[in-house]
Protein backbone atom coordinates (compact mmCIF):
# COMPACT_ATOMS: atom_id res chain seq x y z
CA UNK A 1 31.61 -6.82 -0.32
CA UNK A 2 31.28 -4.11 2.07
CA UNK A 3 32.85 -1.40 -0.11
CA UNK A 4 30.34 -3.07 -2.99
CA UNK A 5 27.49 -1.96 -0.63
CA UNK A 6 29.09 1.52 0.52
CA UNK A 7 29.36 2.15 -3.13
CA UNK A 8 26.22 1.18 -3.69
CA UNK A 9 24.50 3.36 -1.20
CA UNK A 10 26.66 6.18 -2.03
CA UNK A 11 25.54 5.90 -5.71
CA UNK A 12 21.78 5.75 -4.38
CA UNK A 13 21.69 8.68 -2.03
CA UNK A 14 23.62 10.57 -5.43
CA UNK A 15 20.99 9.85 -7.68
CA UNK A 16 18.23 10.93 -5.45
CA UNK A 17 19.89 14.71 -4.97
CA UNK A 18 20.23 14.69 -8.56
CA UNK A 19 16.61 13.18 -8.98
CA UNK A 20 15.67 16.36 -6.72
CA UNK A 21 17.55 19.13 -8.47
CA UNK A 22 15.17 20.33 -11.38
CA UNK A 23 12.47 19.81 -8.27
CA UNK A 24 13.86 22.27 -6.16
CA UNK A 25 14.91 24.05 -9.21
CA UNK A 26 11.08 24.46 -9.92
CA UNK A 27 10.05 25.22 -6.93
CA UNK A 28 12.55 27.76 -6.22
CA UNK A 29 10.96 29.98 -9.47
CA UNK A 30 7.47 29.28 -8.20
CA UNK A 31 8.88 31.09 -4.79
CA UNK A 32 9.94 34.02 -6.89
CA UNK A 33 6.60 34.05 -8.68
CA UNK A 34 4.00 34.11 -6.17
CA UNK A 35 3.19 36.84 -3.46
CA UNK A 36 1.61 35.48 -0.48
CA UNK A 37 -1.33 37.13 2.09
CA UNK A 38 -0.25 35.90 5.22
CA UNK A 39 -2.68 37.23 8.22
CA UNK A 40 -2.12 35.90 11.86
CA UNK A 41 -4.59 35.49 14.32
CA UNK A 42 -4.59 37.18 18.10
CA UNK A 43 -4.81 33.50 19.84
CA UNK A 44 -6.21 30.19 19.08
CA UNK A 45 -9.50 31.07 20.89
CA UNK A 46 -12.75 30.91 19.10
CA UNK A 47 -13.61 34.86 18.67
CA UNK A 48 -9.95 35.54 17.94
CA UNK A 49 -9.94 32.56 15.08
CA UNK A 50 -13.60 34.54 13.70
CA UNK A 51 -12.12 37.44 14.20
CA UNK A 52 -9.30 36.67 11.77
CA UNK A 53 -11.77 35.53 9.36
CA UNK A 54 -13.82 38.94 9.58
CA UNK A 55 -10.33 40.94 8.91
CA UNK A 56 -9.48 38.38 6.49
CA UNK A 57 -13.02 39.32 4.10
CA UNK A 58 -12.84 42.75 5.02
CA UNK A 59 -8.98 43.14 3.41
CA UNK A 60 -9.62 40.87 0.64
CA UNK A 61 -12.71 43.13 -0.27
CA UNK A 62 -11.12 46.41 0.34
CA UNK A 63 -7.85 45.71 -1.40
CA UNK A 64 -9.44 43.72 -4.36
CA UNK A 65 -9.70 46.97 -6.60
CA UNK A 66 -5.82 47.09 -5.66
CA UNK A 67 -4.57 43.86 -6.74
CA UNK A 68 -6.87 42.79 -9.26
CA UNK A 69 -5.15 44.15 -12.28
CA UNK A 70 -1.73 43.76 -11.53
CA UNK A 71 0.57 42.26 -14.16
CA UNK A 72 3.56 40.52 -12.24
CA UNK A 73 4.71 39.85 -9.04
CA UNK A 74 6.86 43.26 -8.20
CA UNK A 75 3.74 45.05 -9.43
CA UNK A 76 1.23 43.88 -6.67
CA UNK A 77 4.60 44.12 -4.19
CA UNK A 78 5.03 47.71 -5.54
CA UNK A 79 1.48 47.80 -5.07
CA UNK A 80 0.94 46.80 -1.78
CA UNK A 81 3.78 49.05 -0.46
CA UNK A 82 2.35 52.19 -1.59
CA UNK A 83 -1.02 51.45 0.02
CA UNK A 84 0.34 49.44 2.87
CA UNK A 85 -0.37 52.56 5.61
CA UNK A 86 -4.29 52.45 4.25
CA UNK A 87 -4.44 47.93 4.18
CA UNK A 88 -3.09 48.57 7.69
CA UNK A 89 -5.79 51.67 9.06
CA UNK A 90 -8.84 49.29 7.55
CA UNK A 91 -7.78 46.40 9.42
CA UNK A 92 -7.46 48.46 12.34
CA UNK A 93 -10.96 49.67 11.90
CA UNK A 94 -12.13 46.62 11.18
CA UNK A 95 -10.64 45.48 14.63
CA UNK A 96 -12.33 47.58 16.42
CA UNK A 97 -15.68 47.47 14.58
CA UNK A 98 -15.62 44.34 15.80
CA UNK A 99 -15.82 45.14 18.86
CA UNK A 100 -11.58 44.77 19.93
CA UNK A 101 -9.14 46.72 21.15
CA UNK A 102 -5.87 44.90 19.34
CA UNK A 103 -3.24 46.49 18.10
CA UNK A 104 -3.10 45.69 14.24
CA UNK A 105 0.62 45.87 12.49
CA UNK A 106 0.59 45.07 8.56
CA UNK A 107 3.74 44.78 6.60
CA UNK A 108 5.77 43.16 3.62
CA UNK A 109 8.43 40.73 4.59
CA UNK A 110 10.30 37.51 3.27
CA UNK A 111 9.13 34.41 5.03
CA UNK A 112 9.39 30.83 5.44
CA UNK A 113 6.14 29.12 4.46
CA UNK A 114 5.06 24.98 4.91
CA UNK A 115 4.00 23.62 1.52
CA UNK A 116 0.56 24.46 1.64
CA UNK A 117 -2.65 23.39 -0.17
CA UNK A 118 -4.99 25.88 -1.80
CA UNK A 119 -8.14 24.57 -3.03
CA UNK A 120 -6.57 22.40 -6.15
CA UNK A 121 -3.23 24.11 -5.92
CA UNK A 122 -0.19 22.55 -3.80
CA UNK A 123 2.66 25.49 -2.93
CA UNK A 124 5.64 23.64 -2.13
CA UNK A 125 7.67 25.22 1.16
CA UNK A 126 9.80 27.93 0.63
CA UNK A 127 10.10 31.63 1.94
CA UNK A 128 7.95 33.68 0.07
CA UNK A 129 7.08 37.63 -0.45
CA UNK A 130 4.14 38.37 1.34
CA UNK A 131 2.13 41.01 2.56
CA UNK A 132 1.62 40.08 6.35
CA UNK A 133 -0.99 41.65 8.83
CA UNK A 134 -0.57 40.23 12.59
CA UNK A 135 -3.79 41.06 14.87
CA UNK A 136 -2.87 41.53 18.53
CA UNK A 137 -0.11 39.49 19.75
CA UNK A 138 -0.35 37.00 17.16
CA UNK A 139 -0.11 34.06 18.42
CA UNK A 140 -2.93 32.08 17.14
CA UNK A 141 -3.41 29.90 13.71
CA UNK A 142 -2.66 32.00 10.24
CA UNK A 143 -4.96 32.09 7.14
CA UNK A 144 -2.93 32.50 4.01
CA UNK A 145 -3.56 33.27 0.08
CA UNK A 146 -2.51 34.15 -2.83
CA UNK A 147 -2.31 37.77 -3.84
CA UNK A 148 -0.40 37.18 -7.01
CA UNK A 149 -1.21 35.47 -9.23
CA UNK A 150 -4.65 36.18 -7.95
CA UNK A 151 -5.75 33.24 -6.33
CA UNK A 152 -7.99 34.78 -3.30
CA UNK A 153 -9.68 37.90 -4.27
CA UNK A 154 -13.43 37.68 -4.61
CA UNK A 155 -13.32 38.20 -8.64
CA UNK A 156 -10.38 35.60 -8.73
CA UNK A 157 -12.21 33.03 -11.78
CA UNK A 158 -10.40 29.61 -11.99
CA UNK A 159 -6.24 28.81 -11.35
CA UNK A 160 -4.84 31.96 -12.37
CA UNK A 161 -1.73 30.83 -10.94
CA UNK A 162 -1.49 28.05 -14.48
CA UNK A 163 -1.30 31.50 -16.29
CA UNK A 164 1.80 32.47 -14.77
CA UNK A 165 3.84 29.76 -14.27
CA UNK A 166 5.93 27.53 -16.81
CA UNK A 167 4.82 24.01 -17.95
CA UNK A 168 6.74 22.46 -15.16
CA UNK A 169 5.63 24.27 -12.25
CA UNK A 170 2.15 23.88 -13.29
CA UNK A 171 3.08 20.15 -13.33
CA UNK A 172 4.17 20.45 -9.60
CA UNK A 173 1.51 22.66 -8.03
CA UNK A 174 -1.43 20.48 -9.65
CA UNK A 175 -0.03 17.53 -9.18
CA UNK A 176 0.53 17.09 -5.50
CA UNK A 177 0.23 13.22 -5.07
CA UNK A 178 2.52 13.00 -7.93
CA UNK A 179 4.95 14.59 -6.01
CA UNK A 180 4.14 14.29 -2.26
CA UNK A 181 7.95 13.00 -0.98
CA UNK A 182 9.79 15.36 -2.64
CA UNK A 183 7.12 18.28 -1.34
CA UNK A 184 8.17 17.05 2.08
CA UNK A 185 11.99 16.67 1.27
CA UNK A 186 11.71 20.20 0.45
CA UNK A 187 10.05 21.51 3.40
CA UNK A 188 12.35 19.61 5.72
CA UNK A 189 15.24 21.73 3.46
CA UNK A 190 13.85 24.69 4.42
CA UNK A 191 12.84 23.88 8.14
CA UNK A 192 16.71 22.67 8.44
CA UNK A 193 17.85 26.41 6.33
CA UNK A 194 15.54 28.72 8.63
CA UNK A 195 16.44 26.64 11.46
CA UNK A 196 20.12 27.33 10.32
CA UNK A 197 19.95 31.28 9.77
């Protein structure tokens, strides 16, 4: 009876990776499809939080021109590394029109990301390509978008992200109830890989 059970569990635990394979499958390509805006507040306080905010509206507005008509992924990557000395001067300014004296540092890097809701859209947790600006010391809460597919920019119209994504990973990222446990199996994956490295 016991090796019964063991069996049995062993046979449940195996179907449930295998369950989770064209899952993580999926969201693995929708990692390697999206390019992330990633901006990181000073502190937690309150003027640090709306200062964020004001950076936040002022990039968005000042890269839109940028970003709006790019065709892929390495494009707007391509595209935000040529122009990534100018994204990182206007956030300076912007810093100290404000009325601050941070330091502002703006660059692109690889990172781990929670799965993350964005207005009807569910990213599940992975590390993404993003274009990161840190205010100050960073240490407070992040604001995050979506810089391709244009999700975030002020002339963004409806899910562009639907546009650039296959059937099944449109499935996934508008249908996060459908899929809310395996969301979290996958960002407890990643926690445990970044953890790991």
């Amino acid at each position: 009876m016991k090796l019964f059970f063991k069996s049995l569990c062993c046979a449940l635990i195996l179907s449930c990776l295998l369950s989770m394979t064209g899952f993580c499958g999926a969201c693995d390509d929708i990692e390697k499809e999206v390019f992330r805006l990633h901006i990181l507040a000073n502190s937690d306080s309150s003027d640090d939080q709306q200062l964020k905010l004001k950076v936040r509206d002022g990039v968005l507005a000042y890269t839109e021109h940028l970003f709006k008509n790019c065709e892929n992924k390495e494009q707007s990557m391509k595209t935000a590394e040529a122009n990534i000395d100018d994204i990182k001067s206007y956030a300076q300014s912007l810093v100290y029109q404000y009325g601050y004296q941070y330091n502002v540092d703006a660059y692109i890097t690889k990172m781990p990301f929670t799965t993350r809701n964005y207005e009807e859209v569910t990213l599940p947790a992975g590390t993404y390509d993003a274009l990161r600006i840190v205010i100050g010391s960073g240490n407070g809460h992040n604001w995050w978008c979506v810089l391709y597919p244009a999700l975030c920019l002020p002339s963004a119209e409806g899910n562009e992200l639907d546009n650039t994504v296959n059937e099944k990973e449109s499935e996934i990222i508008n249908n996060s109830a459908k899929y809310e446990v395996k969301f979290k199996i996958v960002e407890l994956f990643e926690g445990f890989c970044s953890w790991f490295h």
